[in-house]
Protein backbone atom coordinates (compact mmCIF):
# COMPACT_ATOMS: atom_id res chain seq x y z
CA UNK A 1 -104.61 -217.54 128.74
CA UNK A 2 -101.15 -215.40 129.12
CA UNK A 3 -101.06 -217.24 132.41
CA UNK A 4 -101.13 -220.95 130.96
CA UNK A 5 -98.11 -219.28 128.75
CA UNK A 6 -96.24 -218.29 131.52
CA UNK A 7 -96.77 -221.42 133.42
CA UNK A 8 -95.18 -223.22 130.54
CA UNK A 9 -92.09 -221.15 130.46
CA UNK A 10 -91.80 -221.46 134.00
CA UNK A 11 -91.76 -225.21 134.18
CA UNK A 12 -89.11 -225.67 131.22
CA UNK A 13 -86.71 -223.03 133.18
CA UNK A 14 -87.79 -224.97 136.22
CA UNK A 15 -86.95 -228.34 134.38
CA UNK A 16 -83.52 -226.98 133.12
CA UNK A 17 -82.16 -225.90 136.80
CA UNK A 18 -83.45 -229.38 138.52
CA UNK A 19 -81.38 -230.89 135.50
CA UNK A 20 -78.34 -228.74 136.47
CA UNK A 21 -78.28 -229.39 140.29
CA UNK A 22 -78.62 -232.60 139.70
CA UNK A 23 -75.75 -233.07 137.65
CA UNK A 24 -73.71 -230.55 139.83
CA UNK A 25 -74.60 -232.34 143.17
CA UNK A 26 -73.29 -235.88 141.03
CA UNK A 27 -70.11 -234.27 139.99
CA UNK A 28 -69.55 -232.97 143.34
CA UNK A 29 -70.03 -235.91 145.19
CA UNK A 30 -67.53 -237.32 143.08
CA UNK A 31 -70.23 -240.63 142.25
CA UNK A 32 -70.52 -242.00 138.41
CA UNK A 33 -68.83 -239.29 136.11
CA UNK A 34 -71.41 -241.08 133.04
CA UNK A 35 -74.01 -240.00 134.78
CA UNK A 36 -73.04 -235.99 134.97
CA UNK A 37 -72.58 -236.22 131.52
CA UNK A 38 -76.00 -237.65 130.78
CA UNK A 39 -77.58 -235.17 132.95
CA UNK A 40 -75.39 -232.59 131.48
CA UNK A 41 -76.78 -233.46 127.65
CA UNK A 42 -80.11 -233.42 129.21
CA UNK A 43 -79.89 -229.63 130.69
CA UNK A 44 -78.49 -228.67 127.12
CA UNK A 45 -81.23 -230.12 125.48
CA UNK A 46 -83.72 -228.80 128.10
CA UNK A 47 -82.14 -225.22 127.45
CA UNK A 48 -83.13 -225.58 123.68
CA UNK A 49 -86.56 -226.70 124.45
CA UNK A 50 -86.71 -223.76 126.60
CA UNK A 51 -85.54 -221.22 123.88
CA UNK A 52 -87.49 -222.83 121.66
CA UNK A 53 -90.95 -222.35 123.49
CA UNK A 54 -90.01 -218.53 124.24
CA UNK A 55 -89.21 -217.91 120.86
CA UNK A 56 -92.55 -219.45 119.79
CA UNK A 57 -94.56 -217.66 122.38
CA UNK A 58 -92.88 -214.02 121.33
CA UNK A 59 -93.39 -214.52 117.85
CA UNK A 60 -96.73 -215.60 118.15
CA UNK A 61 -98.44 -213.33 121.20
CA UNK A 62 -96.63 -209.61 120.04
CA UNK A 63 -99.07 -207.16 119.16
């Protein structure tokens, strides 16, 4: 079950960095500046959600 867990935590980190480059390789290519902040408020909120599900997964799997 610890694996399902892990899976989970892997695919919000995994979530928050495809976020990121995507609003990196937008700001970088100098395209729609709306659009890096919109990704931008999505990796912030991703990060949370992130937090959020490691928190609840320490607090409720420590011995």
């Amino acid at each position: 079950m610890e694996a399902g867990y892990r899976y989970l935590v892997f695919a919000a980190l995994l979530a928050v960095a495809a976020v990121l480059l995507a609003g990196l390789w937008n700001m970088l290519r100098g395209q729609n500046p709306n659009l890096s902040q919109t990704l931008m408020r999505w990796r912030v909120g991703l990060q949370f959600l992130a937090i959020v599900i490691m928190m609840v997964l320490v607090y409720f799997l420590r011995p």
